[in-house]
PDB file of N, CA and C in Angstrom:
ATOM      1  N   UNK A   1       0.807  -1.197   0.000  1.00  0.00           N
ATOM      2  CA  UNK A   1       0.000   0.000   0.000  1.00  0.00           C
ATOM      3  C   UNK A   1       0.855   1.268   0.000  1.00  0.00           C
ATOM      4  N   UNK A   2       2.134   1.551   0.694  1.00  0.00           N
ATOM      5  CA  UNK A   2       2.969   2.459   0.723  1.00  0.00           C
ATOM      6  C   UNK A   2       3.217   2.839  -0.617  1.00  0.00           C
ATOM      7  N   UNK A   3       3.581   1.781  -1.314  1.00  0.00           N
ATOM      8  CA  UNK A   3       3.667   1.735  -3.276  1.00  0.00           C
ATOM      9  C   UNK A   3       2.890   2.740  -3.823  1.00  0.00           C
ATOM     10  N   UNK A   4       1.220   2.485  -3.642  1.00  0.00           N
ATOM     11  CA  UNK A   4       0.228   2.800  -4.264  1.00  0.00           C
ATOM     12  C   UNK A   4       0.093   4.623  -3.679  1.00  0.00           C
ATOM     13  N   UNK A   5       0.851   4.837  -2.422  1.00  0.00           N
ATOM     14  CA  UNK A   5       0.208   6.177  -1.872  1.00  0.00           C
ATOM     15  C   UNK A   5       1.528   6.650  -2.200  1.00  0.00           C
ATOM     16  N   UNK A   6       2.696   6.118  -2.737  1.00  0.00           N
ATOM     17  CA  UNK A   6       3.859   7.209  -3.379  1.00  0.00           C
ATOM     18  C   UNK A   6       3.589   7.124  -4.789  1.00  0.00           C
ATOM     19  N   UNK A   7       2.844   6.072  -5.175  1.00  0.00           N
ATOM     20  CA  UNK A   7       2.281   6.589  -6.815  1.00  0.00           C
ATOM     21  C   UNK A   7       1.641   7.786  -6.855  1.00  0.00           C
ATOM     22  N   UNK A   8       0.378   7.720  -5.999  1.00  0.00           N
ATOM     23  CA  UNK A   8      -0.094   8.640  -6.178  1.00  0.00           C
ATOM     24  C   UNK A   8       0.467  10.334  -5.980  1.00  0.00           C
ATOM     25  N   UNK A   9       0.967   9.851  -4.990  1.00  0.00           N
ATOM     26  CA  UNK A   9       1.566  11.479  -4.938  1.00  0.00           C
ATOM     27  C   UNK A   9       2.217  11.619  -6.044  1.00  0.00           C
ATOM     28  N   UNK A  10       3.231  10.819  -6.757  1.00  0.00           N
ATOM     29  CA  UNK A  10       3.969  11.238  -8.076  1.00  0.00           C
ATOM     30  C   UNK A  10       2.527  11.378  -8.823  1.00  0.00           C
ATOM     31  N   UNK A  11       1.548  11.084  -9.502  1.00  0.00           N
ATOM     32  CA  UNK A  11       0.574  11.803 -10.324  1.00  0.00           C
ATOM     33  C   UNK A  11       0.722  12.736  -9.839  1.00  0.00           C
ATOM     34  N   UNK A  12       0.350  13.460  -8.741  1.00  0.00           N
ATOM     35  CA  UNK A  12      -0.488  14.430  -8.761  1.00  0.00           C
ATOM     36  C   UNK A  12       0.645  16.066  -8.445  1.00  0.00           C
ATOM     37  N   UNK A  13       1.849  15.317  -8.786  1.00  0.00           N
ATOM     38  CA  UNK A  13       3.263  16.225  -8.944  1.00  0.00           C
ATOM     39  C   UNK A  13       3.116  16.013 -10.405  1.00  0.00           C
ATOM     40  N   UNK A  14       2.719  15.699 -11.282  1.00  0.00           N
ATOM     41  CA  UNK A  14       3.111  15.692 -12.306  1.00  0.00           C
ATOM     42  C   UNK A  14       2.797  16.612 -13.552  1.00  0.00           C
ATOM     43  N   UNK A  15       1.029  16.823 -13.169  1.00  0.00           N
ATOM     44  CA  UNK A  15       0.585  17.919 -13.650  1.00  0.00           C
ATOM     45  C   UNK A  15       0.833  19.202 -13.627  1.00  0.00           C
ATOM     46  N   UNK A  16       1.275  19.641 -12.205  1.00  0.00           N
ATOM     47  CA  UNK A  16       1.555  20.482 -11.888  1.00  0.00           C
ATOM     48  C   UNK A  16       3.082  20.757 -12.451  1.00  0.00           C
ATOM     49  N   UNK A  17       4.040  20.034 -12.686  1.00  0.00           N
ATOM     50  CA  UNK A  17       5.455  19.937 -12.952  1.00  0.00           C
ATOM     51  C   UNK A  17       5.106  20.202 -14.914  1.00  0.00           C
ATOM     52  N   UNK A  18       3.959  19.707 -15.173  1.00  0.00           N
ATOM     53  CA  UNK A  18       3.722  19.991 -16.413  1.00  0.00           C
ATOM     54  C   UNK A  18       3.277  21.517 -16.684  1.00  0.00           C
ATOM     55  N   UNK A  19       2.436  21.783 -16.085  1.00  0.00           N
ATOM     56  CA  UNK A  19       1.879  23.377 -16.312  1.00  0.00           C
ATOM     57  C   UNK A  19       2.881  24.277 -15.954  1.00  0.00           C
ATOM     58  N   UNK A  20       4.256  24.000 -14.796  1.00  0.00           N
ATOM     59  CA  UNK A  20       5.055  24.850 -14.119  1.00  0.00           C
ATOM     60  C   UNK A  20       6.126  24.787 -15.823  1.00  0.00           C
ATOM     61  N   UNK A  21       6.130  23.828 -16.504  1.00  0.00           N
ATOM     62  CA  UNK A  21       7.059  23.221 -17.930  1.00  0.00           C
ATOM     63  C   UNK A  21       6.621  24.572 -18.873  1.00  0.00           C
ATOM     64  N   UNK A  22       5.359  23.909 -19.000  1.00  0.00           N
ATOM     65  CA  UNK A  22       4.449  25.094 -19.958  1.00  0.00           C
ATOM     66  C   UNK A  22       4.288  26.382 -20.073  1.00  0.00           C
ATOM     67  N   UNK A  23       4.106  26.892 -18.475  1.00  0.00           N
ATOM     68  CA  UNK A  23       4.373  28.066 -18.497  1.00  0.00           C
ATOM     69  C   UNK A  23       5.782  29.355 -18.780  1.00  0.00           C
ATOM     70  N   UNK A  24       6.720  28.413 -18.102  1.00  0.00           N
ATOM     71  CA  UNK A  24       8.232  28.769 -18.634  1.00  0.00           C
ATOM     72  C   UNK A  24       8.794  28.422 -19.461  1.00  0.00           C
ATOM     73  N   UNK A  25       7.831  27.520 -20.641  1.00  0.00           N
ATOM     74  CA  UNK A  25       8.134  27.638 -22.114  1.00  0.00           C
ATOM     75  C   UNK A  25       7.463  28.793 -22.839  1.00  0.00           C
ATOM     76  N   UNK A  26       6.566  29.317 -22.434  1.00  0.00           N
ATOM     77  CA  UNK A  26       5.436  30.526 -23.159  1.00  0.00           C
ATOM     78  C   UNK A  26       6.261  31.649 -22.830  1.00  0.00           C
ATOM     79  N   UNK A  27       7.183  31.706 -21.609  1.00  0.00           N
ATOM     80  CA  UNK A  27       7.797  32.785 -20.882  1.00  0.00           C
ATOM     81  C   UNK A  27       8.872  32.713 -21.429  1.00  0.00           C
ATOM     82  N   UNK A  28       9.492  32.116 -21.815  1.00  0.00           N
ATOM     83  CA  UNK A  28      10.592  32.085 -22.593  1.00  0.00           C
ATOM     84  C   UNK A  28      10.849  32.384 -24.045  1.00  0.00           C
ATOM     85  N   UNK A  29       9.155  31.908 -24.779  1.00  0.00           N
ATOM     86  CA  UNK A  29       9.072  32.098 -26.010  1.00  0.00           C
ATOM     87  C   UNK A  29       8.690  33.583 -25.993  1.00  0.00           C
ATOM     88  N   UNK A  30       7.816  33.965 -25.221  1.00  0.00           N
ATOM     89  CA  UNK A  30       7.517  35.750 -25.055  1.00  0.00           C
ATOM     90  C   UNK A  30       8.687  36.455 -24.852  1.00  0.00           C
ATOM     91  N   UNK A  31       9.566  36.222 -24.071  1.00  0.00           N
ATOM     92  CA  UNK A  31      10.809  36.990 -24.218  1.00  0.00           C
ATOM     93  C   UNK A  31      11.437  36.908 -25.331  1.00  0.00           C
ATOM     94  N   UNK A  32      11.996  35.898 -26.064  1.00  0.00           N
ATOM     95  CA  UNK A  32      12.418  35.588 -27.657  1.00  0.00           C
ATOM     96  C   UNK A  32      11.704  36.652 -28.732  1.00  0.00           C
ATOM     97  N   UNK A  33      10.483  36.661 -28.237  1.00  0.00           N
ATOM     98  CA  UNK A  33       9.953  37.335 -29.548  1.00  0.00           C
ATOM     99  C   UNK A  33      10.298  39.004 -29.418  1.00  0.00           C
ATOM    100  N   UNK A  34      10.558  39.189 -27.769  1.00  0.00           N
ATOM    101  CA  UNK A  34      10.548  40.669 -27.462  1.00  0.00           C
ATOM    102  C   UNK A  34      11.659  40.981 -28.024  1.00  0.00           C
ATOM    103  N   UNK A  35      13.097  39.576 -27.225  1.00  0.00           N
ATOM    104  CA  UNK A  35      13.868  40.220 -28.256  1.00  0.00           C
ATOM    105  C   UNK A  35      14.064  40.426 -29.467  1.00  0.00           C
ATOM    106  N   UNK A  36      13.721  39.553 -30.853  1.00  0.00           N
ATOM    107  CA  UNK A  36      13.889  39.587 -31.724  1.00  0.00           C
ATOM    108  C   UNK A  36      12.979  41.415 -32.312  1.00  0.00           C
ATOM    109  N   UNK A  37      12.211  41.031 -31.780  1.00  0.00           N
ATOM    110  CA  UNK A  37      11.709  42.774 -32.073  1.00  0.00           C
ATOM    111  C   UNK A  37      12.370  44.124 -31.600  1.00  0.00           C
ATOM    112  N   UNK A  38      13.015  43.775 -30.685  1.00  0.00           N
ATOM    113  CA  UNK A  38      14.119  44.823 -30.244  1.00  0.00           C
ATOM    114  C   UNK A  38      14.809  45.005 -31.052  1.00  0.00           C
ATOM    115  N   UNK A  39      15.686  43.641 -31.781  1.00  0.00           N
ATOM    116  CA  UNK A  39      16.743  44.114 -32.334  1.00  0.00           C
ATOM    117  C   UNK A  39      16.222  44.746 -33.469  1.00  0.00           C
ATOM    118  N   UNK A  40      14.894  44.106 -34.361  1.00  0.00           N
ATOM    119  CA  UNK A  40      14.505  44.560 -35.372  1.00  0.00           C
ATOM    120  C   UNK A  40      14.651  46.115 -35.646  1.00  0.00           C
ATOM    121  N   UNK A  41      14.247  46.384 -34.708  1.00  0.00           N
ATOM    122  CA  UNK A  41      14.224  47.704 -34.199  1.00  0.00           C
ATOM    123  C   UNK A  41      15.140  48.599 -34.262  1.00  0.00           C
ATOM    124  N   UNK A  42      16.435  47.837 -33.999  1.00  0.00           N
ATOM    125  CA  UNK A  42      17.167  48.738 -33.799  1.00  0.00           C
ATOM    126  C   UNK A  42      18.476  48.670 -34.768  1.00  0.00           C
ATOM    127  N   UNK A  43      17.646  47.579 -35.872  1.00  0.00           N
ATOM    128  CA  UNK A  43      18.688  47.693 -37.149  1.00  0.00           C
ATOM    129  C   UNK A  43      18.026  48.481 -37.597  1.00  0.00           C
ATOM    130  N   UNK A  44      16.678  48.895 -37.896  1.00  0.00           N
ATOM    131  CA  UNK A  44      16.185  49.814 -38.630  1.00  0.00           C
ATOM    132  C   UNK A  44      17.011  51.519 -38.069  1.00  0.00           C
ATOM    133  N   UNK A  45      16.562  51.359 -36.914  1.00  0.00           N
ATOM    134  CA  UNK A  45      17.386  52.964 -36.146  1.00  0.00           C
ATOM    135  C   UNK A  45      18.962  52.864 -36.810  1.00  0.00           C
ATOM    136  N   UNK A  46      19.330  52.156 -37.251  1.00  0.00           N
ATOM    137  CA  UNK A  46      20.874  52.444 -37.230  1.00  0.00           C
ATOM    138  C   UNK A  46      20.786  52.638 -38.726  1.00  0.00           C
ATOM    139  N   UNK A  47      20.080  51.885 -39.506  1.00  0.00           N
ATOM    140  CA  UNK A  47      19.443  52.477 -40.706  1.00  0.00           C
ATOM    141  C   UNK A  47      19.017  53.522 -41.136  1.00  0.00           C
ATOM    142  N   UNK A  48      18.373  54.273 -40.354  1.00  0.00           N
ATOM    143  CA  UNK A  48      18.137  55.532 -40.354  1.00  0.00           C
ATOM    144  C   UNK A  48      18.882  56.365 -39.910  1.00  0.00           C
ATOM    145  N   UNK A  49      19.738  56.413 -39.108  1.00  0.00           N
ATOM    146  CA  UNK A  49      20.853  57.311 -38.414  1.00  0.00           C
ATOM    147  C   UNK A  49      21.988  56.899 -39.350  1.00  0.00           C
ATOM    148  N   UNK A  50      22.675  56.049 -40.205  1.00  0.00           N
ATOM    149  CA  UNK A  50      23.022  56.091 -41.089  1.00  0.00           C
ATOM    150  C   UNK A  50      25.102  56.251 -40.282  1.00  0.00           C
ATOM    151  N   UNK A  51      25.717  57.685 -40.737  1.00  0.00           N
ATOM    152  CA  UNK A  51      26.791  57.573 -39.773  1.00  0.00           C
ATOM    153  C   UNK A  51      26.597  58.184 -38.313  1.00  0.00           C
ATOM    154  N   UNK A  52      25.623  58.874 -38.657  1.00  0.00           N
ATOM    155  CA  UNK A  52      25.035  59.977 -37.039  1.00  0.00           C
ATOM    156  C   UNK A  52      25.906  59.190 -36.051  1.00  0.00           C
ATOM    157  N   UNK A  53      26.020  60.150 -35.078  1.00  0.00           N
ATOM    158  CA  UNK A  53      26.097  59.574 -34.007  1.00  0.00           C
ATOM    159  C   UNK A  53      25.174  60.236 -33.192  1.00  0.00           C
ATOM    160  N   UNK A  54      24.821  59.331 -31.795  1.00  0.00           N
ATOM    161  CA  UNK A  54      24.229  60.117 -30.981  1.00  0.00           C
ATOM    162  C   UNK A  54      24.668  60.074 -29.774  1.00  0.00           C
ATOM    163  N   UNK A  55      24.319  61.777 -29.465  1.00  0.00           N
ATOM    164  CA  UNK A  55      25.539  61.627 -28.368  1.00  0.00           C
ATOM    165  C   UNK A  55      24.436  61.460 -26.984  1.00  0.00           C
ATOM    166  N   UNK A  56      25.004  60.842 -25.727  1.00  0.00           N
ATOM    167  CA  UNK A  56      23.945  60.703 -24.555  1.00  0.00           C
ATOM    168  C   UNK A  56      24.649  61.588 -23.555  1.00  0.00           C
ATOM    169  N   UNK A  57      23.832  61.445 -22.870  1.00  0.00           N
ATOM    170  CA  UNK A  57      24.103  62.487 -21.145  1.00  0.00           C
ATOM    171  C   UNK A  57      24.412  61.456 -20.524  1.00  0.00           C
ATOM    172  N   UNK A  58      25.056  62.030 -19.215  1.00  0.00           N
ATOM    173  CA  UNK A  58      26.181  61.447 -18.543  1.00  0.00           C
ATOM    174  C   UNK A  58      24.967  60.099 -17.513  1.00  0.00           C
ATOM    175  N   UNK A  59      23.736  60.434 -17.423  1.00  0.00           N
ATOM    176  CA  UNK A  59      22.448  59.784 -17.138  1.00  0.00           C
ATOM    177  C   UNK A  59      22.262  58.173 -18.096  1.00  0.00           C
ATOM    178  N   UNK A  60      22.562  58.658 -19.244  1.00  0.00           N
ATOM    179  CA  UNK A  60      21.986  57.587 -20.319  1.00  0.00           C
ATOM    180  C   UNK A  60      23.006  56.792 -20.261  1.00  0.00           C
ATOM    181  N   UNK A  61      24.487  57.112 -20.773  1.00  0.00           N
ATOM    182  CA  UNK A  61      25.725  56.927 -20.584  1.00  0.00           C
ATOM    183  C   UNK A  61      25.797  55.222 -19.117  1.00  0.00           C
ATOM    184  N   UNK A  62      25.237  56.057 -18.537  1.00  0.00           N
ATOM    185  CA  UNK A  62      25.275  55.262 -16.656  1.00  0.00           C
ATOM    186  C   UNK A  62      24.796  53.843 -17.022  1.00  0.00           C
ATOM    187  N   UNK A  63      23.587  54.239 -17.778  1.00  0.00           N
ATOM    188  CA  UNK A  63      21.801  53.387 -17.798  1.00  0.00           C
ATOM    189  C   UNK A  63      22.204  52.534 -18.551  1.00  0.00           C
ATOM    190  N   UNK A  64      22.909  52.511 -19.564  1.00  0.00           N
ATOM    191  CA  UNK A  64      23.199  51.830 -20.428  1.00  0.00           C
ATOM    192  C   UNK A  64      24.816  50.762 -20.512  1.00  0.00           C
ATOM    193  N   UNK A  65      25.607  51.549 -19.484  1.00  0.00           N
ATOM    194  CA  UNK A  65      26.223  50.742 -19.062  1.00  0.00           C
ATOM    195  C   UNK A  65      26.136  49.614 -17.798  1.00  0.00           C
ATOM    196  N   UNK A  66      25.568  50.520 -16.701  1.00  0.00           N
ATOM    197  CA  UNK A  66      25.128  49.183 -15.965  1.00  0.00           C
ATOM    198  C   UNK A  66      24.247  48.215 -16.480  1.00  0.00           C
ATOM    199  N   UNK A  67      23.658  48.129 -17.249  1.00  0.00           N
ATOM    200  CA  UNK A  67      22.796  46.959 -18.079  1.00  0.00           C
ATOM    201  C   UNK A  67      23.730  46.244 -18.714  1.00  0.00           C
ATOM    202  N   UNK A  68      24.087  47.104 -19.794  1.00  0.00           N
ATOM    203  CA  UNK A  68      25.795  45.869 -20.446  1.00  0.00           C
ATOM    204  C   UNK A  68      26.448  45.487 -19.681  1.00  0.00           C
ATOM    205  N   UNK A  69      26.647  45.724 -18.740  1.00  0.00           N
ATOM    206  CA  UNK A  69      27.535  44.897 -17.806  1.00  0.00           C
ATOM    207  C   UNK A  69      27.411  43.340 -17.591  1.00  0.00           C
ATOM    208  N   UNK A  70      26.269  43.349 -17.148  1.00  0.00           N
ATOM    209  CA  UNK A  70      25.276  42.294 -16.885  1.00  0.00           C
ATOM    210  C   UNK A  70      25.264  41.501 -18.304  1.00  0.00           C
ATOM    211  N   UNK A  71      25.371  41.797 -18.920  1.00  0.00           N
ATOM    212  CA  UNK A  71      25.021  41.070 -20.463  1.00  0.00           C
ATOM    213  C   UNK A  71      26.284  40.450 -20.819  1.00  0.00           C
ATOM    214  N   UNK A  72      27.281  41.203 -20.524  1.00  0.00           N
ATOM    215  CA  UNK A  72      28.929  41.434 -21.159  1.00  0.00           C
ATOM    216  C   UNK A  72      28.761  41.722 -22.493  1.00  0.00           C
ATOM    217  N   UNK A  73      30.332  41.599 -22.830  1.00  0.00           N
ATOM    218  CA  UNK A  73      30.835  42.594 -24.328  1.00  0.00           C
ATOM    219  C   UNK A  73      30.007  41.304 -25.288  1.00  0.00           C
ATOM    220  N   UNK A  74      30.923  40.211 -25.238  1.00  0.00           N
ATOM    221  CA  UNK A  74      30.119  39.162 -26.581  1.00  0.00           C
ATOM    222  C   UNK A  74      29.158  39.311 -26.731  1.00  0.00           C
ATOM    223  N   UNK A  75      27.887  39.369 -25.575  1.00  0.00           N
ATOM    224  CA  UNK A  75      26.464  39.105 -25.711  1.00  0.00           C
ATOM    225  C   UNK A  75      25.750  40.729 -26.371  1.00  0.00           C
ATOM    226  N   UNK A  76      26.373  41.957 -26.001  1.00  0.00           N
ATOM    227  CA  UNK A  76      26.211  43.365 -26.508  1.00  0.00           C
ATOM    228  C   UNK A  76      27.002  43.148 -28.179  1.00  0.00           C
ATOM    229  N   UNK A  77      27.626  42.822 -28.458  1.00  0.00           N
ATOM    230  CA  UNK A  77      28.009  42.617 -29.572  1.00  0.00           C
ATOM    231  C   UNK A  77      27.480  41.857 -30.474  1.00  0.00           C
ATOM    232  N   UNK A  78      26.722  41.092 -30.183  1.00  0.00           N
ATOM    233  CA  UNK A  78      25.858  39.919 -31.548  1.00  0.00           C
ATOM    234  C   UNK A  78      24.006  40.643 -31.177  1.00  0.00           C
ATOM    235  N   UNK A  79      24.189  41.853 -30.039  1.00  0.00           N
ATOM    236  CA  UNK A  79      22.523  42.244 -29.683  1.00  0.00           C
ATOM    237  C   UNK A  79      22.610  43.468 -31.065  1.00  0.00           C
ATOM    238  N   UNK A  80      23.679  43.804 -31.525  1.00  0.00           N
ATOM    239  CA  UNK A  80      23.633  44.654 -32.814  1.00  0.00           C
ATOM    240  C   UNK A  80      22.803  46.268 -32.432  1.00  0.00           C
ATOM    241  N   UNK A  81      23.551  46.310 -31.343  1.00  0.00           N
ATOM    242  CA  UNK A  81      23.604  48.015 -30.383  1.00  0.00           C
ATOM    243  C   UNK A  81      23.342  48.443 -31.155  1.00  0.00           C
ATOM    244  N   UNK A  82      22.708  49.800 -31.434  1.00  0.00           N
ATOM    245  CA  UNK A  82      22.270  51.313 -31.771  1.00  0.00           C
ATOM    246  C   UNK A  82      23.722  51.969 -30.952  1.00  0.00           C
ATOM    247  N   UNK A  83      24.655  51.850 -29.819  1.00  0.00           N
ATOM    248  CA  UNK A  83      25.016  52.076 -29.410  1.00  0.00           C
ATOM    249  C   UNK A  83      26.193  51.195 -28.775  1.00  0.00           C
ATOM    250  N   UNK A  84      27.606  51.405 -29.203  1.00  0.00           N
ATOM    251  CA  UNK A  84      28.436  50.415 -29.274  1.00  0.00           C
ATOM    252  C   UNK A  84      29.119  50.323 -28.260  1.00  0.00           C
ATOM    253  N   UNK A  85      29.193  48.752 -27.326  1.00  0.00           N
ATOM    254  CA  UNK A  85      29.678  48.604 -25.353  1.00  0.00           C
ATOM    255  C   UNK A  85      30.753  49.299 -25.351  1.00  0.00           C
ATOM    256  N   UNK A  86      32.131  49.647 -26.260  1.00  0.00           N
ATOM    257  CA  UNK A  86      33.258  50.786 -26.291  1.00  0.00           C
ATOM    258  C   UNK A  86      32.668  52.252 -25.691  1.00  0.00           C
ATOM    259  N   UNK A  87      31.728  52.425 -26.423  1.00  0.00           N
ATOM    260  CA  UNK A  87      30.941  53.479 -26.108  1.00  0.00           C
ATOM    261  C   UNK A  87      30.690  53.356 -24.974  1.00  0.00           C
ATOM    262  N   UNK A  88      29.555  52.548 -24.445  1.00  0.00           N
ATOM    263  CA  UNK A  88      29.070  52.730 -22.928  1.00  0.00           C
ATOM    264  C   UNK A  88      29.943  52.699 -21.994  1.00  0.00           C
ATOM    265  N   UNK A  89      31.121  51.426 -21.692  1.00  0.00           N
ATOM    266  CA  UNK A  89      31.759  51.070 -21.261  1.00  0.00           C
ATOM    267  C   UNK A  89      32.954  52.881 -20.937  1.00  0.00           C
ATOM    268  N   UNK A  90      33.182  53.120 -21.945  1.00  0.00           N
ATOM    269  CA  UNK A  90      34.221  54.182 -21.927  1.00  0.00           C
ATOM    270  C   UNK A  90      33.842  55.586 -21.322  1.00  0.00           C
ATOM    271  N   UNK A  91      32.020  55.328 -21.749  1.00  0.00           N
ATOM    272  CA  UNK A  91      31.749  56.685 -20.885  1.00  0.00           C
ATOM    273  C   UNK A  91      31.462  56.401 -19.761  1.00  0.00           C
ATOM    274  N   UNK A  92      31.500  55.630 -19.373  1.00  0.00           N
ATOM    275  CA  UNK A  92      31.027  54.980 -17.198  1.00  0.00           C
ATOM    276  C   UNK A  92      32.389  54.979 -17.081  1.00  0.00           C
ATOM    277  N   UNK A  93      33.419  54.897 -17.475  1.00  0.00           N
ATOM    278  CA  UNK A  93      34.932  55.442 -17.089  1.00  0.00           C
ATOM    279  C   UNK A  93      35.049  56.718 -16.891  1.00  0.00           C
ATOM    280  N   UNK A  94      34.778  57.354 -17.894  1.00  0.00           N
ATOM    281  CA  UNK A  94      35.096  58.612 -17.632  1.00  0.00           C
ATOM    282  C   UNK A  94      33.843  59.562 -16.671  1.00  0.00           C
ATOM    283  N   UNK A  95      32.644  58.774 -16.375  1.00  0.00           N
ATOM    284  CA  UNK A  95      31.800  59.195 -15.495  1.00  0.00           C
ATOM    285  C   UNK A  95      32.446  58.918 -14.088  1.00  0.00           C
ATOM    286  N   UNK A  96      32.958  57.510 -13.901  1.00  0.00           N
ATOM    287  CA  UNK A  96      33.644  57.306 -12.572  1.00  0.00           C
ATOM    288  C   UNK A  96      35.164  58.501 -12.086  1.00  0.00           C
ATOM    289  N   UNK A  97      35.720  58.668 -13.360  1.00  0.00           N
ATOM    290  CA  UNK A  97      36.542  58.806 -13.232  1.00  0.00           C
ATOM    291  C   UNK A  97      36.475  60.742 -12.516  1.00  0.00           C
ATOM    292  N   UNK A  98      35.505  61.182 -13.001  1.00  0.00           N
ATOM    293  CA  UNK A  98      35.095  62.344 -12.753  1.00  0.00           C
ATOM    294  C   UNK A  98      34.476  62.594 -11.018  1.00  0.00           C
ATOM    295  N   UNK A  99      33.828  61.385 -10.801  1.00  0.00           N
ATOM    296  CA  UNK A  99      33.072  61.271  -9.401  1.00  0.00           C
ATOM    297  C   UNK A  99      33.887  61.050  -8.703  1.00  0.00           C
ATOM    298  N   UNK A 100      35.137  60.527  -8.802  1.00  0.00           N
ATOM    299  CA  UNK A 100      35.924  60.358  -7.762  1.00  0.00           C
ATOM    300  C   UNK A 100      36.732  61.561  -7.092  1.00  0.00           C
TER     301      UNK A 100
END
């Protein structure tokens, strides 16, 4: 009988282990699509800005480097920036370098 009452408990983990599957496959596929639309996005902007540059405040500069950080250089480099991690990276240097 011990058999039959640890079967059961494995059913009734199982569904639940299925919907917990399901849901962080939908969550995963929703993020995929966000990104792929990001980048879309932001080949077009670089398309349109053409050689422009744009320049940011010492605010944006910050915002945009503490996020790359987190990502690192490889992963900012194949995300096909509007804004290149040399860039971010170099101005949170010279932002630190000023605060100190």
């Amino acid at each position: 009988m011990n058999g039959s009452k640890a079967g059961g408990a494995v059913m009734k983990v199982k569904p639940m282990g299925m919907l917990l599957m399901m849901l962080a496959g939908w969550i995963n596929r929703h993020q995929q699509d966000v990104i792929v639309y990001l980048k879309e996005e932001n080949k077009i902007l670089r398309e349109k800005l053409g050689t422009k540059r744009i320049l940011l405040n010492d605010n944006q500069q910050m915002r945009l480097a503490q996020l790359g950080k987190r990502l690192g250089r490889s992963v900012l480099n194949d995300a096909c920036c509007v804004f290149s991690p040399t860039q971010s990276s170099a101005g949170t240097a010279n932002l630190i370098a000023r605060k100190i």
